[in-house]
N, C-alpha and C. Protein backbone atom coordinates (compact mmCIF):
# COMPACT_ATOMS: atom_id res chain seq x y z
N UNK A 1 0.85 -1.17 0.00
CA UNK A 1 0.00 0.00 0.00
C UNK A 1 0.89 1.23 0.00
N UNK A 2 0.41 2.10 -0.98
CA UNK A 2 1.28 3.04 -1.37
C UNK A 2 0.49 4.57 -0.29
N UNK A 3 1.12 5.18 0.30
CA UNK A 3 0.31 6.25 0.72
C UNK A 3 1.31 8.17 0.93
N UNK A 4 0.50 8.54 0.92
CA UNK A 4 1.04 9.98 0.79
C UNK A 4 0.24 10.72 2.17
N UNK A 5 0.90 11.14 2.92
CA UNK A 5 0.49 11.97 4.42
C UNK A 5 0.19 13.64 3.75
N UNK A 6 -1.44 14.28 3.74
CA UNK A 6 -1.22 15.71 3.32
C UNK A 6 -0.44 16.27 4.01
N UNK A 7 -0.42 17.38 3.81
CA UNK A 7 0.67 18.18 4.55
C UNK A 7 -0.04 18.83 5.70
N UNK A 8 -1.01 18.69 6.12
CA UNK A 8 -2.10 19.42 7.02
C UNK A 8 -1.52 18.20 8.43
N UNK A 9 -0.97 17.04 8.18
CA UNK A 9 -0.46 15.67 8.91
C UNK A 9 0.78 15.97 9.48
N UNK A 10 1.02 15.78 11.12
CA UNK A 10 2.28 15.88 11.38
C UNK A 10 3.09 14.36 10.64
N UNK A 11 4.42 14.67 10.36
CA UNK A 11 5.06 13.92 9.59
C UNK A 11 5.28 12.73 9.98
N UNK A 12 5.47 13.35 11.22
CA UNK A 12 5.80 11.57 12.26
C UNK A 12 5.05 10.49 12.51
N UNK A 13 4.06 10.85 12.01
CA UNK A 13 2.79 10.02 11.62
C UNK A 13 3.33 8.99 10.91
N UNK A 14 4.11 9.16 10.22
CA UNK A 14 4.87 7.60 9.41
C UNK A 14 4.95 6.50 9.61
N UNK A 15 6.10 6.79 11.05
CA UNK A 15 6.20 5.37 11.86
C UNK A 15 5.31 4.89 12.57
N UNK A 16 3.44 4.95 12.80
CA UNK A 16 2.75 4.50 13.11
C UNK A 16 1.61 4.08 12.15
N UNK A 17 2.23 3.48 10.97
CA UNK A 17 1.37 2.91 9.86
C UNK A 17 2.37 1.35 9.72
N UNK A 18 1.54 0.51 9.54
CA UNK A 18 1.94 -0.99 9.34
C UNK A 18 2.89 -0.98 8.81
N UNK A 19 3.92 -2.27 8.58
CA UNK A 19 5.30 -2.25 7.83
C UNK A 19 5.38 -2.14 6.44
N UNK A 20 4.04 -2.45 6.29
CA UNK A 20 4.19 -3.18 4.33
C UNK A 20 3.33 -2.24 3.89
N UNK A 21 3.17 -0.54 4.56
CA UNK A 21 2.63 0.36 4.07
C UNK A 21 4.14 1.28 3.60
N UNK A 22 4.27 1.73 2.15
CA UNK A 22 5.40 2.75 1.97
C UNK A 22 4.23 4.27 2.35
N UNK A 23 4.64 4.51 3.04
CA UNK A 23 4.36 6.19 3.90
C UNK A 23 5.08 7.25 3.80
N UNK A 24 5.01 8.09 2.91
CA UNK A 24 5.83 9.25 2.71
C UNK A 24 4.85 10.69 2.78
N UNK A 25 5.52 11.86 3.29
CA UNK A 25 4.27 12.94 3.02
C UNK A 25 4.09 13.57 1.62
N UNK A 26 3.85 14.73 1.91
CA UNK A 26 3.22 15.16 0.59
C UNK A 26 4.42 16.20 0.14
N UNK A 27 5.16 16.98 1.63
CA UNK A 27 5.73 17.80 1.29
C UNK A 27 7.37 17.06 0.41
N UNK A 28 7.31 15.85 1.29
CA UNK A 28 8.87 14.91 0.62
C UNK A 28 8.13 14.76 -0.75
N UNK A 29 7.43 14.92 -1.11
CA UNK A 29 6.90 14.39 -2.62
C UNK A 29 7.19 15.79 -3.74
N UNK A 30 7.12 17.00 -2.86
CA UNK A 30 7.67 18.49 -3.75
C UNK A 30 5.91 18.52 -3.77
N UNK A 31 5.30 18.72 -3.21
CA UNK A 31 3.48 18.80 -3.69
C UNK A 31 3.14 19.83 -2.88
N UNK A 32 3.87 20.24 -1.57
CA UNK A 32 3.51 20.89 -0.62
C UNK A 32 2.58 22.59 -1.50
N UNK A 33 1.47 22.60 -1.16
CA UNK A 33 0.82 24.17 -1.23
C UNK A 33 -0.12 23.82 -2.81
N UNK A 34 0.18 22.66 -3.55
CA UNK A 34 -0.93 21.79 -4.48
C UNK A 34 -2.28 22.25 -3.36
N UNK A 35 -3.21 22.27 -4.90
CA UNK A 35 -4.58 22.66 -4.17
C UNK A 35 -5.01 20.97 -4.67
N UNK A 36 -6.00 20.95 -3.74
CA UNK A 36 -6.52 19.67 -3.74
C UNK A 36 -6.80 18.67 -5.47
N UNK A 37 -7.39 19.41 -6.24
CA UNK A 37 -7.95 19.15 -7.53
C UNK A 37 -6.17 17.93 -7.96
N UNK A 38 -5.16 19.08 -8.08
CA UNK A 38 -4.10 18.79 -8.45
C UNK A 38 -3.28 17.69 -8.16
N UNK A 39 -3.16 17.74 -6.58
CA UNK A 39 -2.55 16.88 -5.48
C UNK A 39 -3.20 15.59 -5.89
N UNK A 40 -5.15 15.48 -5.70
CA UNK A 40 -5.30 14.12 -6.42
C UNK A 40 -4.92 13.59 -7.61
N UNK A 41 -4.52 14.31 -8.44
CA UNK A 41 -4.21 13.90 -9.60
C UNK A 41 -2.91 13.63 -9.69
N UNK A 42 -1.82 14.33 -9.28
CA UNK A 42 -0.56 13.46 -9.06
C UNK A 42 -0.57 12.59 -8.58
N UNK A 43 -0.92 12.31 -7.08
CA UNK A 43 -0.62 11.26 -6.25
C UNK A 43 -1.39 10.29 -6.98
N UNK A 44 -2.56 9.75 -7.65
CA UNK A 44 -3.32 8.67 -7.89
C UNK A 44 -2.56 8.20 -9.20
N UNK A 45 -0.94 8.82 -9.85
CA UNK A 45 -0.21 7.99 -10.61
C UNK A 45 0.99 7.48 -10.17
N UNK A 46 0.69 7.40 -8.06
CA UNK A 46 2.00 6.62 -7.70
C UNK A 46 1.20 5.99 -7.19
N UNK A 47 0.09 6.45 -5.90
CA UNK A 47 -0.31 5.85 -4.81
C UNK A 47 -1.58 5.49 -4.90
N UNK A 48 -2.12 5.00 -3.58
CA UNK A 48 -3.48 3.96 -3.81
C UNK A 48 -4.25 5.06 -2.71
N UNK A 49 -3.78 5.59 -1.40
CA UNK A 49 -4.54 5.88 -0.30
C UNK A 49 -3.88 7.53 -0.04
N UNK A 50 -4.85 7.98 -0.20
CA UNK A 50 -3.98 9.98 0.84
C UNK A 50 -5.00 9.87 1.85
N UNK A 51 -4.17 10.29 3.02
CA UNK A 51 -4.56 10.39 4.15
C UNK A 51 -4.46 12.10 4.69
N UNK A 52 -5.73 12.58 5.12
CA UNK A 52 -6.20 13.87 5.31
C UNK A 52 -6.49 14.51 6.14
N UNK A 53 -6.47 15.44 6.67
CA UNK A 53 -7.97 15.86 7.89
C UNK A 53 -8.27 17.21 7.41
N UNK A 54 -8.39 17.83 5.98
CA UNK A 54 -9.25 18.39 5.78
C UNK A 54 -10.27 18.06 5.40
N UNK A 55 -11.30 18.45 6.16
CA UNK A 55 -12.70 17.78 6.52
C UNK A 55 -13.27 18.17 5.44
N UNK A 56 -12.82 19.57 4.26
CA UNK A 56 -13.84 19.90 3.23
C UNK A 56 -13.25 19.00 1.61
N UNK A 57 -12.58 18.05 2.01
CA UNK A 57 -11.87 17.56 0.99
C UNK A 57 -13.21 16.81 -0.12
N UNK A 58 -13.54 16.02 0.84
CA UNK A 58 -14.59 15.23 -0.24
C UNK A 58 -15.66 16.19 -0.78
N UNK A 59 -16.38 17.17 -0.24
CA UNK A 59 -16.97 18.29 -0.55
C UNK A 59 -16.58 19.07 -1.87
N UNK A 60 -15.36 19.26 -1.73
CA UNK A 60 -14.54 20.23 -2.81
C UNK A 60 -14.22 19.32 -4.12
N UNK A 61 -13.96 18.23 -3.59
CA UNK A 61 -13.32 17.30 -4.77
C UNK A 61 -14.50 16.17 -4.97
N UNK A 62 -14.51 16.25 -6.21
CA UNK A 62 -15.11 14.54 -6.99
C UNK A 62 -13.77 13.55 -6.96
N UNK A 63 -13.98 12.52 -5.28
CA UNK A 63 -13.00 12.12 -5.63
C UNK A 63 -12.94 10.34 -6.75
N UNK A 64 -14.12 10.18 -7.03
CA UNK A 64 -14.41 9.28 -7.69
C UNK A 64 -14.12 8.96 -9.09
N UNK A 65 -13.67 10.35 -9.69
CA UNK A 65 -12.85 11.00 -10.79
C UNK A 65 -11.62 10.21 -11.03
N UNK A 66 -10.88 10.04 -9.57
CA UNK A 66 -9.63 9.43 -9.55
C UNK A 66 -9.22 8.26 -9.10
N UNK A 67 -7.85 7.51 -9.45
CA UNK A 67 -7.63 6.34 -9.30
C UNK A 67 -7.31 6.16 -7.69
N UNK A 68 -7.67 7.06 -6.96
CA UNK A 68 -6.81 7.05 -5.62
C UNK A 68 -8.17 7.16 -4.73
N UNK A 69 -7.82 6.63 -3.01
CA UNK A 69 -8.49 6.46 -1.87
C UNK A 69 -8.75 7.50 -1.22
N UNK A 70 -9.14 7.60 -0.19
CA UNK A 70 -9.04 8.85 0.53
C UNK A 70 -9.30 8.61 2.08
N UNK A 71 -8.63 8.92 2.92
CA UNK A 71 -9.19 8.62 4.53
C UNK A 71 -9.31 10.02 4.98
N UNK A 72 -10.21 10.45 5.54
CA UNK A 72 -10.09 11.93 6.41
C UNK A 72 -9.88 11.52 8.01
N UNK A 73 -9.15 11.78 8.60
CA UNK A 73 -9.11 11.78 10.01
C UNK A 73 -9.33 12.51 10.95
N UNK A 74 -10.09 12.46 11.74
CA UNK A 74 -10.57 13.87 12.05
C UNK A 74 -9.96 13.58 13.85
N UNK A 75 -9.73 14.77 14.28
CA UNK A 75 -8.78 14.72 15.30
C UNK A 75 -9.19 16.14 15.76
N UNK A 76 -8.85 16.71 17.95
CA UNK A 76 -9.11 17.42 18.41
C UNK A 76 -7.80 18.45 17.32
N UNK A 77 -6.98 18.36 16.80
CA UNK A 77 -5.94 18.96 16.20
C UNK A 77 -4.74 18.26 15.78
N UNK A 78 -4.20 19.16 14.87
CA UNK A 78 -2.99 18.24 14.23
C UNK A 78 -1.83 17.68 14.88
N UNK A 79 -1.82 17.87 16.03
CA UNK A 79 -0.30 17.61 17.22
C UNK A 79 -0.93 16.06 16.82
N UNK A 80 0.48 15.47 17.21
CA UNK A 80 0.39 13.98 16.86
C UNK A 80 0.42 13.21 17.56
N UNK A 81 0.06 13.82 19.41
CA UNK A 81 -0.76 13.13 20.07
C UNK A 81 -2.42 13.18 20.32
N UNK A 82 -2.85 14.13 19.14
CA UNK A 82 -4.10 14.10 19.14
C UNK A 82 -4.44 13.27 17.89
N UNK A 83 -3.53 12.84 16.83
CA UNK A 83 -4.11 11.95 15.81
C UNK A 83 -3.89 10.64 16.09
N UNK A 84 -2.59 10.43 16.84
CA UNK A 84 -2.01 8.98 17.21
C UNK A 84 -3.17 8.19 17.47
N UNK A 85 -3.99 8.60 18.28
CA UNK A 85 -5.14 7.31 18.65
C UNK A 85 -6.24 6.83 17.35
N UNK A 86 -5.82 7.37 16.39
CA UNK A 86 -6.55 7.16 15.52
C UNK A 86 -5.92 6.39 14.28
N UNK A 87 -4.67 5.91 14.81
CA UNK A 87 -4.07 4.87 13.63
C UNK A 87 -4.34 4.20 13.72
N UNK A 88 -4.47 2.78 14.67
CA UNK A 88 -4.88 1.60 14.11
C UNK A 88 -6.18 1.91 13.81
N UNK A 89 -7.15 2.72 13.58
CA UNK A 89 -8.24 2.19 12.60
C UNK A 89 -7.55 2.72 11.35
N UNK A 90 -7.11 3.75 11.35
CA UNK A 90 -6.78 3.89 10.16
C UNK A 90 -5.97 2.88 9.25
N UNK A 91 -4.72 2.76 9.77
CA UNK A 91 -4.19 0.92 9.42
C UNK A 91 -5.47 0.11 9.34
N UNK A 92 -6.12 -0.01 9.34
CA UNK A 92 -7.33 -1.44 9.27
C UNK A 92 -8.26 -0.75 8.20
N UNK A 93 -8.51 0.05 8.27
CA UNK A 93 -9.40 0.74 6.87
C UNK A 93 -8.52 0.99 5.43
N UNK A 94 -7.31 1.19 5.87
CA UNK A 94 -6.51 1.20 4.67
C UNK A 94 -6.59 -0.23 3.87
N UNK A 95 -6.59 -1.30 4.49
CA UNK A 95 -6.64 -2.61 3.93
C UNK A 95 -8.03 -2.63 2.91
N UNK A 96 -9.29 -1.91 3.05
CA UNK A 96 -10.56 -1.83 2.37
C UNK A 96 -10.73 -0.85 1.65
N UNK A 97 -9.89 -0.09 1.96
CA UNK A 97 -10.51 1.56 0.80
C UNK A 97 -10.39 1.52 -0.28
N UNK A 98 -11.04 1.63 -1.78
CA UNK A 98 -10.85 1.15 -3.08
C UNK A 98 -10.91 2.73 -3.61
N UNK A 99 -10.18 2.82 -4.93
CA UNK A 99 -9.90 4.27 -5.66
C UNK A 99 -11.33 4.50 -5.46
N UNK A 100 -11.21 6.00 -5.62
CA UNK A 100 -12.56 7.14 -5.50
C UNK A 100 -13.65 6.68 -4.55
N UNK A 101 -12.71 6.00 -3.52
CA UNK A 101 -13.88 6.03 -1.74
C UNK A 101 -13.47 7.08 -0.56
N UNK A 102 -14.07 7.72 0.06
CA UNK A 102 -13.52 8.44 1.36
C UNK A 102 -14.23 7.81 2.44
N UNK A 103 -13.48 7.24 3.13
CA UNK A 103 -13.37 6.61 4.46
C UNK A 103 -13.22 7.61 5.87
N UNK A 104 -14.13 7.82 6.62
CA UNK A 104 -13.31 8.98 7.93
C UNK A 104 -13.45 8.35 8.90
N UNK A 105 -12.13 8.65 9.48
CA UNK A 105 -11.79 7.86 10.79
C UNK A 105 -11.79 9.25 11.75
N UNK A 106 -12.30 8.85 13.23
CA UNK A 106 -11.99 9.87 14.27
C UNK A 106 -11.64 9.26 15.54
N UNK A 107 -10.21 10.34 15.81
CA UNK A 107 -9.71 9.61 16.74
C UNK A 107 -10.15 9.45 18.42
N UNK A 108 -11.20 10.16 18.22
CA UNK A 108 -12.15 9.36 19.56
C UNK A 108 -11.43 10.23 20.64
N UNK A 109 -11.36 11.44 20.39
CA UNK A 109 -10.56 12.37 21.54
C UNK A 109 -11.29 13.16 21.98
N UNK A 110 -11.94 13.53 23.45
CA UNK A 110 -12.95 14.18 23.88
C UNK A 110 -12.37 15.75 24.16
């Protein structure tokens, strides 16, 4: 599973995705400040899954258009002890998400 972290994602988010996921962000990719339309369209000619938490993503974008997944994660904020609790679902939904689906995971933080 190929995946790309937006840039809205603290980075370190990496090392808490399964082994046999390649996890890179968006900004190591040179994409950083891509408006959404764009960003899907590059990434869906490397990768299978972008992982998000802008919440207006599926709204803005037809993402069904493209060959690529989509997870939104929705979290009290981007510090990456407020998304951390929300990886293993995310790891476990990544295994099901098929091009042009959005999946949202929340990390259950009161």
């Amino acid at each position: 599973m190929r995946v790309p972290l937006d840039e809205n994602l603290n980075w370190r988010l990496v090392r808490y995705f399964d082994p046999d996921c390649h996890v890179t962000t968006v900004d190591r990719q040179g994409w950083k400040g891509k408006r959404n339309g764009e960003l899907l369209e590059q990434a869906a000619e490397t990768f299978d899954v972008l992982v998000t938490m802008d919440k207006g993503f599926e709204y803005q974008q037809n993402i069904s258009k493209y060959a690529i997944g989509a997870i939104i994660v929705s979290a009290r904020s981007n510090k990456l002890q407020d998304i951390q609790p929300a990886m293993l679902e995310v790891n476990q939904v990544l295994r099901d998400v098929q091009p042009g689906q959005v999946i949202h995971v929340n990390a259950n933080v009161s």
